[in-house]
C-alpha atoms as a PDB file:
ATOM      1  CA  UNK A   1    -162.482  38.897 -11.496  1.00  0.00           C
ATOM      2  CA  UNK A   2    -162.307  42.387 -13.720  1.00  0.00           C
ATOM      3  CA  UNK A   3    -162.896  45.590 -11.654  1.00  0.00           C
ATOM      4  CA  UNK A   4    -164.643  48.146 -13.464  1.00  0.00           C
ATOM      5  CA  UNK A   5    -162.177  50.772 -14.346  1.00  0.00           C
ATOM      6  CA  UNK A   6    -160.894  47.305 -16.225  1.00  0.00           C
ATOM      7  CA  UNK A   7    -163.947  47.642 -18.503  1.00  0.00           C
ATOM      8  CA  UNK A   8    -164.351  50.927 -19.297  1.00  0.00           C
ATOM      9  CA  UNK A   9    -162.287  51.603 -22.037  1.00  0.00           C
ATOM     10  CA  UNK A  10    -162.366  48.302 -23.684  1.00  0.00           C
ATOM     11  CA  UNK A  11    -164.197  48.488 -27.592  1.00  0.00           C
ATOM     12  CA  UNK A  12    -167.431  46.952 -27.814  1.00  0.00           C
ATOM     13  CA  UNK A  13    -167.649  45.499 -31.217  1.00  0.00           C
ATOM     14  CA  UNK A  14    -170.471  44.355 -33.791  1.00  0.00           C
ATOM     15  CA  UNK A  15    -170.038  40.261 -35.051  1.00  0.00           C
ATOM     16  CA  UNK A  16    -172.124  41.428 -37.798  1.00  0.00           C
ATOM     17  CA  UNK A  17    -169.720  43.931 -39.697  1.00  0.00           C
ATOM     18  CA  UNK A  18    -166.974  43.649 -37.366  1.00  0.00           C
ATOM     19  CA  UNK A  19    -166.972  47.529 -36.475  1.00  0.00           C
ATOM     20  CA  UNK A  20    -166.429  49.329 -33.499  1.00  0.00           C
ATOM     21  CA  UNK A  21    -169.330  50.740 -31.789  1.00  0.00           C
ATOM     22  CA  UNK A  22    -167.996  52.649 -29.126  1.00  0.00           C
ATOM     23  CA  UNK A  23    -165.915  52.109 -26.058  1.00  0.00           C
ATOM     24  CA  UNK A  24    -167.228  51.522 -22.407  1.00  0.00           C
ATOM     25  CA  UNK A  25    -167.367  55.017 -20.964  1.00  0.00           C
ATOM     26  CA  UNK A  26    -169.241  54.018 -17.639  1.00  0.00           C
ATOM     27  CA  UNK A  27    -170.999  51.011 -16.343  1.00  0.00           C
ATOM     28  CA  UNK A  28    -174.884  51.444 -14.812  1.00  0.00           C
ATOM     29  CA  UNK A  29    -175.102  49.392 -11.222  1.00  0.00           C
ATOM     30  CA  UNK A  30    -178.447  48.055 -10.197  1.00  0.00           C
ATOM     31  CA  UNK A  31    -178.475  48.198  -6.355  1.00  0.00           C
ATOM     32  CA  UNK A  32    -181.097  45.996  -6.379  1.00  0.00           C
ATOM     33  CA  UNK A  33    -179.914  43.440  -7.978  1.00  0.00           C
ATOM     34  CA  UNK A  34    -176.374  43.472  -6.848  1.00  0.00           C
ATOM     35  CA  UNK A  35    -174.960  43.572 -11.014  1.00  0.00           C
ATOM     36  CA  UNK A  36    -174.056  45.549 -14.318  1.00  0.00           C
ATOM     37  CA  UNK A  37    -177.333  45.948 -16.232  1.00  0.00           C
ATOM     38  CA  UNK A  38    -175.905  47.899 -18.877  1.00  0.00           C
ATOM     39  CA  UNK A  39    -172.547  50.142 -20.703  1.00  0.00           C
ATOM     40  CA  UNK A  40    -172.057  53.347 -21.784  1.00  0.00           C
ATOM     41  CA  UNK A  41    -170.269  54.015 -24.785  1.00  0.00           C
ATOM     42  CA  UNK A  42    -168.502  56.628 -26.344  1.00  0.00           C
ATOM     43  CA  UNK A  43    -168.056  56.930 -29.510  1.00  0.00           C
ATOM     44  CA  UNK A  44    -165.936  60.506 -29.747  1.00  0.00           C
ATOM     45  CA  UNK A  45    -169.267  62.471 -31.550  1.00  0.00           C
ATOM     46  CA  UNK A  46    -170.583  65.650 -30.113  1.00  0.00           C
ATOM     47  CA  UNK A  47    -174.396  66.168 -29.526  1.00  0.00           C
ATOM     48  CA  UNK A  48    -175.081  62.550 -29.949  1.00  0.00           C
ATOM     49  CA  UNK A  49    -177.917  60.761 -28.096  1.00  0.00           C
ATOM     50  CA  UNK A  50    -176.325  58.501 -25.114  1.00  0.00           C
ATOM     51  CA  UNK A  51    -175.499  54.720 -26.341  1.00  0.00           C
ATOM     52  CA  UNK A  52    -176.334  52.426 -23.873  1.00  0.00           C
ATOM     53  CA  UNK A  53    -175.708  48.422 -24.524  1.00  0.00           C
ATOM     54  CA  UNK A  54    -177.075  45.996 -22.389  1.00  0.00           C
ATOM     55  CA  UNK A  55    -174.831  43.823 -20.057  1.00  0.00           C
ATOM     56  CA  UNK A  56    -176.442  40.684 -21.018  1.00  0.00           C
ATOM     57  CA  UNK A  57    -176.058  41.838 -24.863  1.00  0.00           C
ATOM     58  CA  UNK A  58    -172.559  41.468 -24.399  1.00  0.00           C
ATOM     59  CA  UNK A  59    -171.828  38.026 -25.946  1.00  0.00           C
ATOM     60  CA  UNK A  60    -168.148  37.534 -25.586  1.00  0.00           C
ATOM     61  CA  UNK A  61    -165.256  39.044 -23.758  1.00  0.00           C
ATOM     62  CA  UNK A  62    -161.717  38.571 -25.701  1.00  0.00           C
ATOM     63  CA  UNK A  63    -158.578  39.673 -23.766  1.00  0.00           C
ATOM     64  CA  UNK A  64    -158.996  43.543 -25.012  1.00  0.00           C
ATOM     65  CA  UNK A  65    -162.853  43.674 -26.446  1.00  0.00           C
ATOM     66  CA  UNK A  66    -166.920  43.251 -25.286  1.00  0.00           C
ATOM     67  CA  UNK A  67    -168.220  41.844 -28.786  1.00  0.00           C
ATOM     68  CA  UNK A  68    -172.657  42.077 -29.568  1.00  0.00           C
ATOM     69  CA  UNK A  69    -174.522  40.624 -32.239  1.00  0.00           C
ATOM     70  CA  UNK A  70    -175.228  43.594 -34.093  1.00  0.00           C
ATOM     71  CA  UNK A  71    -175.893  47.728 -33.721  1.00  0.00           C
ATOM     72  CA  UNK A  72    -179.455  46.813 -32.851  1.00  0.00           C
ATOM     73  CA  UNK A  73    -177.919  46.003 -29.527  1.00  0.00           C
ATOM     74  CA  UNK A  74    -177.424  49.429 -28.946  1.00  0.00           C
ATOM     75  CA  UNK A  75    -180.293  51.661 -27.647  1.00  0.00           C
ATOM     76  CA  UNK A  76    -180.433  55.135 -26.189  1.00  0.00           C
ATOM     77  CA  UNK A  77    -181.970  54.820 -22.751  1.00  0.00           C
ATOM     78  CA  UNK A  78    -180.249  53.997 -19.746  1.00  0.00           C
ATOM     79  CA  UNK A  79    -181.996  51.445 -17.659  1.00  0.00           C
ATOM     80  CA  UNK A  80    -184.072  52.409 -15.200  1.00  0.00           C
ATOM     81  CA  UNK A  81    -183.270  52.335 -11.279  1.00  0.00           C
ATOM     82  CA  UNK A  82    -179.916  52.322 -12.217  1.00  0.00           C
ATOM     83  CA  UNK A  83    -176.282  54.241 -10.716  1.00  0.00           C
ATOM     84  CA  UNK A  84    -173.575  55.208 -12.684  1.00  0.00           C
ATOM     85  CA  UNK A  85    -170.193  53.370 -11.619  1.00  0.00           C
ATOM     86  CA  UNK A  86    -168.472  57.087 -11.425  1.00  0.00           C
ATOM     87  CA  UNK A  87    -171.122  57.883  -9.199  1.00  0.00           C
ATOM     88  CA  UNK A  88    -170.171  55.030  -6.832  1.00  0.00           C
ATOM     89  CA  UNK A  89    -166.803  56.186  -6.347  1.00  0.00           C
ATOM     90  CA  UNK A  90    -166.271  58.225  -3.377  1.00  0.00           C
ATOM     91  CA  UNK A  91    -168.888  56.437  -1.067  1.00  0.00           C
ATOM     92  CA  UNK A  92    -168.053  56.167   2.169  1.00  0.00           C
ATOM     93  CA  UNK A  93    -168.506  52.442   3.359  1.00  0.00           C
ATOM     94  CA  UNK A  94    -170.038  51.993   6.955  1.00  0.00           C
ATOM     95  CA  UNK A  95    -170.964  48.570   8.286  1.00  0.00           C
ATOM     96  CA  UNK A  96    -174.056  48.009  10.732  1.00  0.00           C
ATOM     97  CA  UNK A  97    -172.611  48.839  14.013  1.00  0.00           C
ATOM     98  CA  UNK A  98    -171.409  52.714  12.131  1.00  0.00           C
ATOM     99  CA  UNK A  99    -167.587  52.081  11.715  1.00  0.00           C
ATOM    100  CA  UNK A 100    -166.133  53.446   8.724  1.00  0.00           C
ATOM    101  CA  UNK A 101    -164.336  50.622   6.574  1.00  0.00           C
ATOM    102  CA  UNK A 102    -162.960  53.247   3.950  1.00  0.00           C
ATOM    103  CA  UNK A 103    -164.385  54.832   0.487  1.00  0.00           C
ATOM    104  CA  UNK A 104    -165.648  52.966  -2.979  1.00  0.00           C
ATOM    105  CA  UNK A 105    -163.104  52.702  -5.013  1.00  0.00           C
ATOM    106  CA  UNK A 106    -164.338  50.334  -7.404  1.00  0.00           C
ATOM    107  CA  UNK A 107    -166.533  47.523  -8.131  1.00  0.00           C
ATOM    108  CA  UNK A 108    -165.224  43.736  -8.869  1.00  0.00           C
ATOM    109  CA  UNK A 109    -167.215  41.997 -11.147  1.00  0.00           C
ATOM    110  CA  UNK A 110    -167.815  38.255 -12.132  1.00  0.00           C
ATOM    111  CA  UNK A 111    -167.930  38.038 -15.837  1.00  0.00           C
ATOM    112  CA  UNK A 112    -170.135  37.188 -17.920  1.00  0.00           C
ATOM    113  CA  UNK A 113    -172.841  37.549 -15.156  1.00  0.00           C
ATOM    114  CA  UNK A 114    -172.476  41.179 -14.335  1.00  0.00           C
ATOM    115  CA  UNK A 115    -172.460  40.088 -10.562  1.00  0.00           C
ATOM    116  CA  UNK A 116    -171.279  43.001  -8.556  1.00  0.00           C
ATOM    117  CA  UNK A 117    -169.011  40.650  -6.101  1.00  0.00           C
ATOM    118  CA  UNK A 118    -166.962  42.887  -3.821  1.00  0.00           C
ATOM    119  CA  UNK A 119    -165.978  46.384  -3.293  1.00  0.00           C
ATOM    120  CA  UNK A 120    -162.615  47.523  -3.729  1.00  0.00           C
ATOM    121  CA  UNK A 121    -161.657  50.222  -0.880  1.00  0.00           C
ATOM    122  CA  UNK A 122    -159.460  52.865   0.088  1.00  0.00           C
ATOM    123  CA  UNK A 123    -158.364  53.383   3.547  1.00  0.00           C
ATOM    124  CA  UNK A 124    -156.164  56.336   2.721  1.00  0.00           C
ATOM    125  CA  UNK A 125    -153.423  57.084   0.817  1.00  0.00           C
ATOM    126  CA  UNK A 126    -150.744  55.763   2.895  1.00  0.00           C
ATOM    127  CA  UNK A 127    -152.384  52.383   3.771  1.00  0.00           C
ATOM    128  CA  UNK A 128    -153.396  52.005  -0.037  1.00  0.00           C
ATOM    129  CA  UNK A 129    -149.485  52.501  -0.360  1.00  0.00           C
ATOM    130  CA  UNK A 130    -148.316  49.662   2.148  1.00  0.00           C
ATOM    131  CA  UNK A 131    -150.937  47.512   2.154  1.00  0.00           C
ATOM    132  CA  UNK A 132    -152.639  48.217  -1.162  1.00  0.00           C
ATOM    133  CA  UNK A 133    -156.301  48.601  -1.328  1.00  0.00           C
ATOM    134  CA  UNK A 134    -158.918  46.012   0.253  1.00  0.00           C
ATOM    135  CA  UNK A 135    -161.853  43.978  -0.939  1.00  0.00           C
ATOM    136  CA  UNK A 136    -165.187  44.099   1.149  1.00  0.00           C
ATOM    137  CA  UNK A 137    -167.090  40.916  -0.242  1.00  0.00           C
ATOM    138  CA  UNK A 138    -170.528  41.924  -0.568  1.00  0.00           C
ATOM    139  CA  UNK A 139    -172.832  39.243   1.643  1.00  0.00           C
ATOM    140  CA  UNK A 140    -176.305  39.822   3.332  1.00  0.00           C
ATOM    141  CA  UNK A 141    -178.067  43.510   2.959  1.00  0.00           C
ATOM    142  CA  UNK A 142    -176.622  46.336   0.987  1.00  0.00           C
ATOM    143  CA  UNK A 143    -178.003  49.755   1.331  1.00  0.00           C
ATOM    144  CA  UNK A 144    -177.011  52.061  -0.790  1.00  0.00           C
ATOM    145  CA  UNK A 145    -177.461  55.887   0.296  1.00  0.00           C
ATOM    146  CA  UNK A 146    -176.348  59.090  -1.443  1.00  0.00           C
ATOM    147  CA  UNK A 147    -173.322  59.561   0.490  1.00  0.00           C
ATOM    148  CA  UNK A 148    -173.139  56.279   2.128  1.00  0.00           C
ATOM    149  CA  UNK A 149    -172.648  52.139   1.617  1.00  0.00           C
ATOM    150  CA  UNK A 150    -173.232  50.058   4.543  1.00  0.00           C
ATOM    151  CA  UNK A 151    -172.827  46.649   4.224  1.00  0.00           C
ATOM    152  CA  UNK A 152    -172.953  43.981   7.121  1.00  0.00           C
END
């Protein structure tokens, strides 16, 4: 399963005309749902309007590119009750009892679903170096806070 920094960056492109309509720039998280509900892309303009494509309007995923049906799958609003995958990063991850597991690195998703699976954690620089980075399956209640995950 793709983590998100895996996404972002990858084209998005139109079966229609077979153009490029941007590249994933961040990914929106519903917390409620537990999955990707939508993309932002950048296209490289200035003073453009946001362009937000809809996870499920992603039709298929080839080994370098997100393909839609056409630019009408592109729409300007992000959805609502949605997070920002760069605004996930960071979080420090507690489980129920209070101990600290480590910080969000990352999200690791199940394509084509969107299904936010696991969390990929840091639990500092040298244990990220010797025993690389963990996974925290996500099972049961997730609360999401401002400055805090706890899971558990």
């Amino acid at each position: 399963m793709p983590k998100g920094r895996e996404l972002v960056g990858l084209p998005v492109i139109s079966q229609d005309r077979g153009e490029e309509l941007g590249r994933i720039q961040d990914l929106f998280y519903d917390e409620t749902s537990g999955s990707l509900r939508a993309c932002l892309l950048a296209d490289g303009g200035w003073l453009r309007q946001p362009r937000v494509v809809d996870f499920t309007a992603l039709q298929a995923r080839g080994p370098g590119a997100f393909t839609v049906s056409g630019a009408g799958a592109v729409s300007h609003e992000p959805p609502p009750g949605t997070r920002r995958w760069q605004e996930l990063k960071g979080l420090r991850l507690l489980n129920r009892d209070g101990r600290e597991l480590g910080i969000v690195e990352d999200l690791v998703v199940e394509l084509p679903s969107g299904q936010v699976k696991a969390l990929e954690i840091s639990t500092g620089l040298v244990n990220d170096l010797l025993e690389g980075r963990k996974e925290i399956t996500l099972e049961g209640q997730v609360n999401w806070g401002t400055d805090t995950v706890i899971v558990g």
